[in-house]
Protein backbone atom coordinates (compact mmCIF):
# COMPACT_ATOMS: atom_id res chain seq x y z
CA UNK A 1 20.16 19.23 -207.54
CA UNK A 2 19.55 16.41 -209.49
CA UNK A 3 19.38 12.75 -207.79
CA UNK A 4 21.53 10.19 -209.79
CA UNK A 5 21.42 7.16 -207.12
CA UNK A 6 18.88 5.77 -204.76
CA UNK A 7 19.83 2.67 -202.25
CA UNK A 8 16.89 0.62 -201.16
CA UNK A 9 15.86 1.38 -198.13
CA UNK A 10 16.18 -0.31 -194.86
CA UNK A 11 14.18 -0.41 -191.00
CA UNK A 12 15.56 2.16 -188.50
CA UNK A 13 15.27 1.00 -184.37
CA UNK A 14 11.21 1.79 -184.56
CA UNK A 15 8.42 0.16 -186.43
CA UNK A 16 8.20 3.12 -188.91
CA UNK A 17 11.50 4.13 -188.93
CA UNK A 18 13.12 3.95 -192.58
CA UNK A 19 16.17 5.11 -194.19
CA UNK A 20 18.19 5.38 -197.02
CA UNK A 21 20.62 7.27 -199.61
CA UNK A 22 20.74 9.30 -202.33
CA UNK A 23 23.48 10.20 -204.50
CA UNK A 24 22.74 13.51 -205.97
CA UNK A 25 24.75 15.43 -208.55
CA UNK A 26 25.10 19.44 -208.73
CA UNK A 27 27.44 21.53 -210.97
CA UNK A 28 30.74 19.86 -210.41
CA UNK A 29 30.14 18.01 -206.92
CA UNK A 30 28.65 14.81 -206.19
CA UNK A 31 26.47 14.73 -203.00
CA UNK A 32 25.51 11.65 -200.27
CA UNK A 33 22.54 12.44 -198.44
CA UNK A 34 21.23 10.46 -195.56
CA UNK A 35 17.73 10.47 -195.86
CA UNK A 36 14.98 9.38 -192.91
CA UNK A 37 11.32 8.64 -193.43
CA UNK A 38 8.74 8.53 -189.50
CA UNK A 39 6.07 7.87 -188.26
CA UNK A 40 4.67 9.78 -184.91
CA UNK A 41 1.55 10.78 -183.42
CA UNK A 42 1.18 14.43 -183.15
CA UNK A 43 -1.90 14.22 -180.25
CA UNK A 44 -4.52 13.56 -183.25
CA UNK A 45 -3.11 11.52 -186.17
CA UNK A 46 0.12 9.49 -186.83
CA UNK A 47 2.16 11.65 -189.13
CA UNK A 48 5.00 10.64 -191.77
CA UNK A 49 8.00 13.15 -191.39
CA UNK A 50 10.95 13.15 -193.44
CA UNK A 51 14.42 14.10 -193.30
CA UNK A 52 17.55 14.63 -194.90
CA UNK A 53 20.82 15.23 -193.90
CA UNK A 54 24.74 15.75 -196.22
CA UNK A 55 26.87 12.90 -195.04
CA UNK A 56 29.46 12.89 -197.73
CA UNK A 57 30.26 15.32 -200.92
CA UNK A 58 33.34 15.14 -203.73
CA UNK A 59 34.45 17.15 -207.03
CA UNK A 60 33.20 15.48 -209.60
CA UNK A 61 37.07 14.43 -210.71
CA UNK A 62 37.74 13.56 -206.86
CA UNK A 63 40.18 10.53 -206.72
CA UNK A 64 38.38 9.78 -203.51
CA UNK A 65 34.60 9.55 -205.45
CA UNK A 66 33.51 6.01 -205.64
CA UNK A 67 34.50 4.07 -208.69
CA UNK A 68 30.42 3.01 -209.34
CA UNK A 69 29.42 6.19 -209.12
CA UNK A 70 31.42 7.51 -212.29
CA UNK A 71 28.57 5.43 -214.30
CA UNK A 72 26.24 7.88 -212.72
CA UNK A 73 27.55 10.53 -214.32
């Protein structure tokens, strides 16, 4: 799967809490992934976690496929 999109990404509810999107493209189908980036602290060090999670997918010659995303492509 090939990523042809990244938003910026923005604070979650927690101090390291991030998120953001991807836009990745595979064979014939465009894919949105919700992606998450935290902190915790497993006991004995604060750990970064990630992730990721399909929110959205279309044919690549889906009417219902964003317009910007056609310059993706």
């Amino acid at each position: 799967m090939k990523t042809i999109y990244k938003t910026n990404q923005w604070k979650g509810h927690g101090k390291q809490n991030y998120y953001w999107n991807e836009y990745r493209f595979d064979g014939d189908t465009v894919y949105k992934i919700k992606c998450n980036r935290f902190k915790y602290f497993d006991g004995d060090e604060s750990v970064w976690e990630s992730e990721e999670k399909e929110v959205e997918s279309w044919a690549k010659d889906d009417p219902n496929l964003p317009d910007w995303l056609h310059d993706y492509l």
